[in-house]
PDB file of N, CA and C in Angstrom:
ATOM      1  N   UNK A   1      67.680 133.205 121.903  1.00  0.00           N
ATOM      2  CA  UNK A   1      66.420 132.638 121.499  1.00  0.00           C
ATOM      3  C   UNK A   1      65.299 133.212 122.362  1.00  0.00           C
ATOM      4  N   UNK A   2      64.154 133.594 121.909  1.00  0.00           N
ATOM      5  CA  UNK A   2      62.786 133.386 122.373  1.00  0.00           C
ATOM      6  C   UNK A   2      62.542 132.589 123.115  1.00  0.00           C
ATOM      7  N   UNK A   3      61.752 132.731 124.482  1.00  0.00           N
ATOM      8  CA  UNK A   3      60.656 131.337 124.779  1.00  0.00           C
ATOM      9  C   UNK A   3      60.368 130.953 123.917  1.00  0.00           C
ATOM     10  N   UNK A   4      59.325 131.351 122.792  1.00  0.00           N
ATOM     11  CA  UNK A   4      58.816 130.566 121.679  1.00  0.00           C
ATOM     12  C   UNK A   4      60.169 129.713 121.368  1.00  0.00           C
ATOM     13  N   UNK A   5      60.827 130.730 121.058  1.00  0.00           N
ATOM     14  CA  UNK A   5      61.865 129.524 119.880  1.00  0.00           C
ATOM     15  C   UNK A   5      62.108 128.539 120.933  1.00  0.00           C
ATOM     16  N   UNK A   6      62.703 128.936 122.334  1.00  0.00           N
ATOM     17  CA  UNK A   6      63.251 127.539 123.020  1.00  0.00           C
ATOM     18  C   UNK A   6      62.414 126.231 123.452  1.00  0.00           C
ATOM     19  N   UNK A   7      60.691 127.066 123.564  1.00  0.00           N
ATOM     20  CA  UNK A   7      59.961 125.767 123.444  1.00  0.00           C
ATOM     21  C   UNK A   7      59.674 124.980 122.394  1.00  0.00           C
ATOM     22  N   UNK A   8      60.215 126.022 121.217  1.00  0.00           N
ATOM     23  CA  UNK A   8      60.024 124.514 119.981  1.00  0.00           C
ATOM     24  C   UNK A   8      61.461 123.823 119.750  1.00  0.00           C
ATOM     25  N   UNK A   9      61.853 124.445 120.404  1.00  0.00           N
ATOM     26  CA  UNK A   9      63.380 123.618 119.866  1.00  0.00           C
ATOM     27  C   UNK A   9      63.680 122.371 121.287  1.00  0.00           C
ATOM     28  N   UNK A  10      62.717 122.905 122.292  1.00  0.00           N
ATOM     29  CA  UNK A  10      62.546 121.557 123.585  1.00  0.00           C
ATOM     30  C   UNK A  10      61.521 120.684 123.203  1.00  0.00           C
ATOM     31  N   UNK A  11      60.581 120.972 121.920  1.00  0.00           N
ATOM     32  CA  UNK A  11      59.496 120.037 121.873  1.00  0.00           C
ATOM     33  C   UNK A  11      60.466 119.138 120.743  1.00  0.00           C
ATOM     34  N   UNK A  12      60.600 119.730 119.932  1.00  0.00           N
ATOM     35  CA  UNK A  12      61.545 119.109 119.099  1.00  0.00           C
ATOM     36  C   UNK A  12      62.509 118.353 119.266  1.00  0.00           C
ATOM     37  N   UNK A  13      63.925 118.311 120.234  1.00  0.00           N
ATOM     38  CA  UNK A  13      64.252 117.201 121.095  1.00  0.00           C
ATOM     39  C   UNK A  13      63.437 116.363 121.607  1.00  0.00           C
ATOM     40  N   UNK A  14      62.737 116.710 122.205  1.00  0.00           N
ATOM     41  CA  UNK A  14      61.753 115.656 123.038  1.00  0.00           C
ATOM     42  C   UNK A  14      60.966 114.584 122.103  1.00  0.00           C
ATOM     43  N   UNK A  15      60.443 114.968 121.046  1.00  0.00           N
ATOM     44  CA  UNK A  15      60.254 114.119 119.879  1.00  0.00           C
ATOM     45  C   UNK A  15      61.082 112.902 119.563  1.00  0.00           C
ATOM     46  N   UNK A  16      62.345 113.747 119.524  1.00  0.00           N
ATOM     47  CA  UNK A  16      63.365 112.840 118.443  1.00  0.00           C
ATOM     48  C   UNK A  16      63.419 111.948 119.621  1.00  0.00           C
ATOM     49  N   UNK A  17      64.025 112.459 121.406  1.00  0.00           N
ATOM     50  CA  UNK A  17      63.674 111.332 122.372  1.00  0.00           C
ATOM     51  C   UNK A  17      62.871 110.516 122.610  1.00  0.00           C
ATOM     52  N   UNK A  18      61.645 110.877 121.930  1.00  0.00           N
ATOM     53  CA  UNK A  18      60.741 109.517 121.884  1.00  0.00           C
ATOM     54  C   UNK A  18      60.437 108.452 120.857  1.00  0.00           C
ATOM     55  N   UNK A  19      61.406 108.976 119.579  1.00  0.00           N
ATOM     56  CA  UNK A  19      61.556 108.076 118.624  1.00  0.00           C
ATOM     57  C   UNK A  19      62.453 107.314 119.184  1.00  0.00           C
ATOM     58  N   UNK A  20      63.730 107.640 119.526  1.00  0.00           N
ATOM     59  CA  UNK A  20      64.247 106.715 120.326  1.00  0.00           C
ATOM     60  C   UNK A  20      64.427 105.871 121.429  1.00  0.00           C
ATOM     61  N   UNK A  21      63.349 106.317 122.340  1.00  0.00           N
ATOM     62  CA  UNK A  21      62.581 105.630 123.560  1.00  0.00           C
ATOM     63  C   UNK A  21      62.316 104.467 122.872  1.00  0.00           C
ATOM     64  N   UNK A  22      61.602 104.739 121.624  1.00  0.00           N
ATOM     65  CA  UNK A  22      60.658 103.785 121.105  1.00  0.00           C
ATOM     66  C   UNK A  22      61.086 102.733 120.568  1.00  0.00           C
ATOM     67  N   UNK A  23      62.484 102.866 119.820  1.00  0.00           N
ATOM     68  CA  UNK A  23      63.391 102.150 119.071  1.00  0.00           C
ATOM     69  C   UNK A  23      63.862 101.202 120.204  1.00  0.00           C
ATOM     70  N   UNK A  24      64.308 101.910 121.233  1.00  0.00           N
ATOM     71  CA  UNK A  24      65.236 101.288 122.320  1.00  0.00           C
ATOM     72  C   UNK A  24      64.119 100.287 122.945  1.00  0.00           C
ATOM     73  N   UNK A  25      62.880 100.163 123.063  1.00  0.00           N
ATOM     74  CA  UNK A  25      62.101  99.656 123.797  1.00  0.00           C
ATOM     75  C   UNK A  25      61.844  98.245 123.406  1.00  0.00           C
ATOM     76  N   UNK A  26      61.983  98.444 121.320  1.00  0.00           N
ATOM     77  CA  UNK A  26      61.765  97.268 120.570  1.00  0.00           C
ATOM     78  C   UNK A  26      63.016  95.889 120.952  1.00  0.00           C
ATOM     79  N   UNK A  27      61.987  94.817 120.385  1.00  0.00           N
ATOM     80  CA  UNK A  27      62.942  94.067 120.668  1.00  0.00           C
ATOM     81  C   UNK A  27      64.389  94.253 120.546  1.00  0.00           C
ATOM     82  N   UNK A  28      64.301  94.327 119.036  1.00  0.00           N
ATOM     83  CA  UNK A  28      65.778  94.834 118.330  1.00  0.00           C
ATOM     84  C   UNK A  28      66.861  95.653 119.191  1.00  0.00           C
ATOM     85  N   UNK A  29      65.983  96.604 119.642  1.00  0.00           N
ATOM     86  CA  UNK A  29      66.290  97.983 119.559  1.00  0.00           C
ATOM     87  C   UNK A  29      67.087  97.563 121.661  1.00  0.00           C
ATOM     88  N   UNK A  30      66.435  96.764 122.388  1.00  0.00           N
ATOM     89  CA  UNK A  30      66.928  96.032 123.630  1.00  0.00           C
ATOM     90  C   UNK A  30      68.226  95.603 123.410  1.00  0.00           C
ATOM     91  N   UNK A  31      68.063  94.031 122.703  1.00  0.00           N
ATOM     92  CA  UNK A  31      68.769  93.493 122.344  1.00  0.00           C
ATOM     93  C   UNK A  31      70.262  94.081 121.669  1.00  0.00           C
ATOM     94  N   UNK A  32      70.015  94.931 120.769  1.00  0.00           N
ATOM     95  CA  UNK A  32      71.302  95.777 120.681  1.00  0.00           C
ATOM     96  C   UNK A  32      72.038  96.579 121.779  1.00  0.00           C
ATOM     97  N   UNK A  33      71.620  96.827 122.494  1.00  0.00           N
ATOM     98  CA  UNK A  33      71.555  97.748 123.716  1.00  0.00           C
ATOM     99  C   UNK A  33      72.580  96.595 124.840  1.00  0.00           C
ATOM    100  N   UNK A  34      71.729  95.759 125.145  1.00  0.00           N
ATOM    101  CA  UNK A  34      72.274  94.642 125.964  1.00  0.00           C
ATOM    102  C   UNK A  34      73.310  94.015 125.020  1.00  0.00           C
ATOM    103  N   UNK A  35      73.499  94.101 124.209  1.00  0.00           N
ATOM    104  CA  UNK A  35      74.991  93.677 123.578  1.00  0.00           C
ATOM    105  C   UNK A  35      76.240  94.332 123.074  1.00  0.00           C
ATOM    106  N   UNK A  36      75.665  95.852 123.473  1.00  0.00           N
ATOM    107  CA  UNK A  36      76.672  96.546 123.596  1.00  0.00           C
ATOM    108  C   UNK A  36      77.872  96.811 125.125  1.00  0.00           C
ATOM    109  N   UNK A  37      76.503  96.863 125.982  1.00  0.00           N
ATOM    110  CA  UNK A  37      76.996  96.801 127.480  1.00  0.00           C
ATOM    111  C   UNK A  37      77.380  95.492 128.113  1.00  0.00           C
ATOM    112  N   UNK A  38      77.026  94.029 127.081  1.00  0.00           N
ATOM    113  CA  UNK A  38      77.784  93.629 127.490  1.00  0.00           C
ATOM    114  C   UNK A  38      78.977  93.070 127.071  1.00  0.00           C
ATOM    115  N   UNK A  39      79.547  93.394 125.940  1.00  0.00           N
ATOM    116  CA  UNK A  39      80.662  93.925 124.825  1.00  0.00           C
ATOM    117  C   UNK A  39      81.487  94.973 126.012  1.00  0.00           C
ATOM    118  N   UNK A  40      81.093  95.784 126.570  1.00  0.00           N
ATOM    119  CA  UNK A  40      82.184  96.934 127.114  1.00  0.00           C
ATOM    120  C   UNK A  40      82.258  96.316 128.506  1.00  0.00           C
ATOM    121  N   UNK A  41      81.940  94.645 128.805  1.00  0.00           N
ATOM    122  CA  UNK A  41      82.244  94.399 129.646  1.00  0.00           C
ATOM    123  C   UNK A  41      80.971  94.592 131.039  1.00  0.00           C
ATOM    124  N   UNK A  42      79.993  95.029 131.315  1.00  0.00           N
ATOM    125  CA  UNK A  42      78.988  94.914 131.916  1.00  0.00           C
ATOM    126  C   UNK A  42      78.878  93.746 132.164  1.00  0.00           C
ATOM    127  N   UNK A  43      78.323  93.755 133.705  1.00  0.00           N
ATOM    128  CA  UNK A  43      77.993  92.857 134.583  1.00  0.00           C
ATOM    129  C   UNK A  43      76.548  92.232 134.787  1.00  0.00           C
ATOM    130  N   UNK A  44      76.189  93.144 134.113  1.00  0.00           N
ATOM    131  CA  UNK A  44      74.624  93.051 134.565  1.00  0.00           C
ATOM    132  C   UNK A  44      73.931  93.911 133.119  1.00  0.00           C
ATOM    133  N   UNK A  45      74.668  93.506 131.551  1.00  0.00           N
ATOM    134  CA  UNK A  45      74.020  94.376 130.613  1.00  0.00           C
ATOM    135  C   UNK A  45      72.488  94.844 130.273  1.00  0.00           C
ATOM    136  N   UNK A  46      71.829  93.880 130.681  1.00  0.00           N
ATOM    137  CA  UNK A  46      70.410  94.237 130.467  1.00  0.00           C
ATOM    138  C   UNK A  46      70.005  95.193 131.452  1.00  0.00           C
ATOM    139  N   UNK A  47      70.275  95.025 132.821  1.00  0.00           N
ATOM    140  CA  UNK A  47      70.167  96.026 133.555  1.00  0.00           C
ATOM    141  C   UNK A  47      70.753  97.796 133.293  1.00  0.00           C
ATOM    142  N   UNK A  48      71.172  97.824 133.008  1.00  0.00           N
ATOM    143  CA  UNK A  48      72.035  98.946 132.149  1.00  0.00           C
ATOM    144  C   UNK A  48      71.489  98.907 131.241  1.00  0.00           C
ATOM    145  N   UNK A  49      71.165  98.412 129.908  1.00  0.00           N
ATOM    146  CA  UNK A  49      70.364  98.539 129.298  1.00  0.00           C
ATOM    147  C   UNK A  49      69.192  99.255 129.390  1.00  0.00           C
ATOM    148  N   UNK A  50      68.384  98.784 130.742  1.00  0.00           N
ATOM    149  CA  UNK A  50      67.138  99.405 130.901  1.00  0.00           C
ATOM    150  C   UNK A  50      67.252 100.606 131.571  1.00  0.00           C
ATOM    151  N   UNK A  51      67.925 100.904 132.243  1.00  0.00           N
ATOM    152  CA  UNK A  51      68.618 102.486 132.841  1.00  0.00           C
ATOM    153  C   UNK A  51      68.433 103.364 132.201  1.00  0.00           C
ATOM    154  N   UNK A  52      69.309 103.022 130.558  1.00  0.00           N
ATOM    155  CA  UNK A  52      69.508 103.779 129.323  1.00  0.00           C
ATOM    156  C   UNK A  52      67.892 104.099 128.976  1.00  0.00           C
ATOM    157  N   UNK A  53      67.749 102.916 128.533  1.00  0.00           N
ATOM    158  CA  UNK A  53      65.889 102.703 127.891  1.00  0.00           C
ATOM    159  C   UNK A  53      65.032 104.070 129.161  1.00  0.00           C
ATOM    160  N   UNK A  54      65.387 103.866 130.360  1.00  0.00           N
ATOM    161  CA  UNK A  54      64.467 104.613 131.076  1.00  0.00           C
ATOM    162  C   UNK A  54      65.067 105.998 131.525  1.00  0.00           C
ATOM    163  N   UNK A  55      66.154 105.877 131.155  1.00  0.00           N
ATOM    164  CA  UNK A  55      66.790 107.342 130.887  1.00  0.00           C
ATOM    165  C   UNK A  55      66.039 108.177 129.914  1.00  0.00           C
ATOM    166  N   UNK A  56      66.289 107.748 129.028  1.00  0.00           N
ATOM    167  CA  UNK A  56      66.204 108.999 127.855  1.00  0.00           C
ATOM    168  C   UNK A  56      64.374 108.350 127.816  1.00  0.00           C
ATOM    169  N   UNK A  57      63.621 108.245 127.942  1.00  0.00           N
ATOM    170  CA  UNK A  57      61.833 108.157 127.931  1.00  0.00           C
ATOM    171  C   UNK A  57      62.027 109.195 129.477  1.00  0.00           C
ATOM    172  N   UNK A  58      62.298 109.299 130.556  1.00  0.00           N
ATOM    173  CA  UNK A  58      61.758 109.944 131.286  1.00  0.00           C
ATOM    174  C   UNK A  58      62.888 111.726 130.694  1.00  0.00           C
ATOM    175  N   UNK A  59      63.636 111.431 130.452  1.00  0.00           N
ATOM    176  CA  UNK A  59      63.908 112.825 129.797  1.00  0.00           C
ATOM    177  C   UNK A  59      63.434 113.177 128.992  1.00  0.00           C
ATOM    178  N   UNK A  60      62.432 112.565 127.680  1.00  0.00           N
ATOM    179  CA  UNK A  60      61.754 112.712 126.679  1.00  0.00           C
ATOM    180  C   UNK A  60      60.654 113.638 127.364  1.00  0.00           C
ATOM    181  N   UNK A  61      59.841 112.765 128.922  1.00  0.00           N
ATOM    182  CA  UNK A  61      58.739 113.266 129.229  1.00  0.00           C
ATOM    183  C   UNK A  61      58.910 114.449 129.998  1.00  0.00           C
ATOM    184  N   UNK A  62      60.444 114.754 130.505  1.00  0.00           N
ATOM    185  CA  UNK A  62      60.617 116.199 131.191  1.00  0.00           C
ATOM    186  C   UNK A  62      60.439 117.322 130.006  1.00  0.00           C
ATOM    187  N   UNK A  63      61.103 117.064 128.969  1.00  0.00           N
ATOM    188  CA  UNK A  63      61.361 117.712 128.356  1.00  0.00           C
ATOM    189  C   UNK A  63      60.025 118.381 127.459  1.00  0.00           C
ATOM    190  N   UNK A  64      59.254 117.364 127.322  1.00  0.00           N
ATOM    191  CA  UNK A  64      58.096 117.851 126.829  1.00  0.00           C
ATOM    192  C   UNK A  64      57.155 118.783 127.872  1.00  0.00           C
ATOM    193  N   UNK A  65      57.537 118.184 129.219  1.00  0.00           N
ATOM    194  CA  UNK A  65      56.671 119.300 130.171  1.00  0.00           C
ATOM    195  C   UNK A  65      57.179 120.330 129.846  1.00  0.00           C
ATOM    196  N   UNK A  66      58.776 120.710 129.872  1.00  0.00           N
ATOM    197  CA  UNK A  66      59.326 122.170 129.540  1.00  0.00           C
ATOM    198  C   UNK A  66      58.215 122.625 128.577  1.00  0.00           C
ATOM    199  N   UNK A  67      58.375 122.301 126.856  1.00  0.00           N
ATOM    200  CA  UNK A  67      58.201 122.553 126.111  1.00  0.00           C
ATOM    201  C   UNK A  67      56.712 123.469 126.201  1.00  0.00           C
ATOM    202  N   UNK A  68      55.354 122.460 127.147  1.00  0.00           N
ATOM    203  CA  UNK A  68      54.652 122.559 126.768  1.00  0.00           C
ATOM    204  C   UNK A  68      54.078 123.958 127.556  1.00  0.00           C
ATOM    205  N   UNK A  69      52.816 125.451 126.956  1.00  0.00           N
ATOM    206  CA  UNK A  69      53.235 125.928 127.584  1.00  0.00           C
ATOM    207  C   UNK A  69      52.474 126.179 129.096  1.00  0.00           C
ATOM    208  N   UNK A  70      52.984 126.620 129.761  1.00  0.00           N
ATOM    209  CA  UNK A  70      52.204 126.948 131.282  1.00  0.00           C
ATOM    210  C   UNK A  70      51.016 127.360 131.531  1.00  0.00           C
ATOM    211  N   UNK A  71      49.810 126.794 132.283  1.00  0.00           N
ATOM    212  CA  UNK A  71      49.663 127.611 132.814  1.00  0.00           C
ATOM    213  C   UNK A  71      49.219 128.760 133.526  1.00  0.00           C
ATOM    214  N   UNK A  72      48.803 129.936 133.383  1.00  0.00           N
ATOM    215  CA  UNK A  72      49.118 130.783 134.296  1.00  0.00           C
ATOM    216  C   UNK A  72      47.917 131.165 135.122  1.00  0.00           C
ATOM    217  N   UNK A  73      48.719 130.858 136.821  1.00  0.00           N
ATOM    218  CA  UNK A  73      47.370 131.180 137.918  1.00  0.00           C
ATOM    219  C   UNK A  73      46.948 132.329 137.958  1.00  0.00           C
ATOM    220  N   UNK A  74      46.055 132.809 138.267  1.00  0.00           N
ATOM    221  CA  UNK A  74      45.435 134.257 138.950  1.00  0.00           C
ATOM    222  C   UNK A  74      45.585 134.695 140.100  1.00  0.00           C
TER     223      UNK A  74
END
């Protein structure tokens, strides 16, 4: 791949990561979350929960720095 191509194909992940930041953030979208972790037995599911939730939003926002482009000093 190209830079070009790999920065659209990093902006493009990063998107879909923030649709799902977004999902995960909603009530619903918590609540499912915290009832999965604490279904597999979690101690502390909401906490884990929010790990996840703040996982993938701060990888959303790395990923878009990749994407976006540089830049360049003199």
């Amino acid at each position: 791949m190209t830079r070009r191509d790999d920065q659209a194909w990093l902006a493009g992940l990063a998107e879909t990561l923030t649709e799902v930041d977004e999902f995960l953030r909603s009530p619903a979208g918590h609540a499912a979350l915290n009832d999965f972790y604490a279904t597999r037995g979690s101690i502390s599911p909401g906490f884990d929960a929010g790990n996840l939730i703040d996982a993938v939003g701060f990888t959303a926002l790395w990923l878009r720095g990749k994407a976006a482009p540089q830049a360049r000093h003199s």
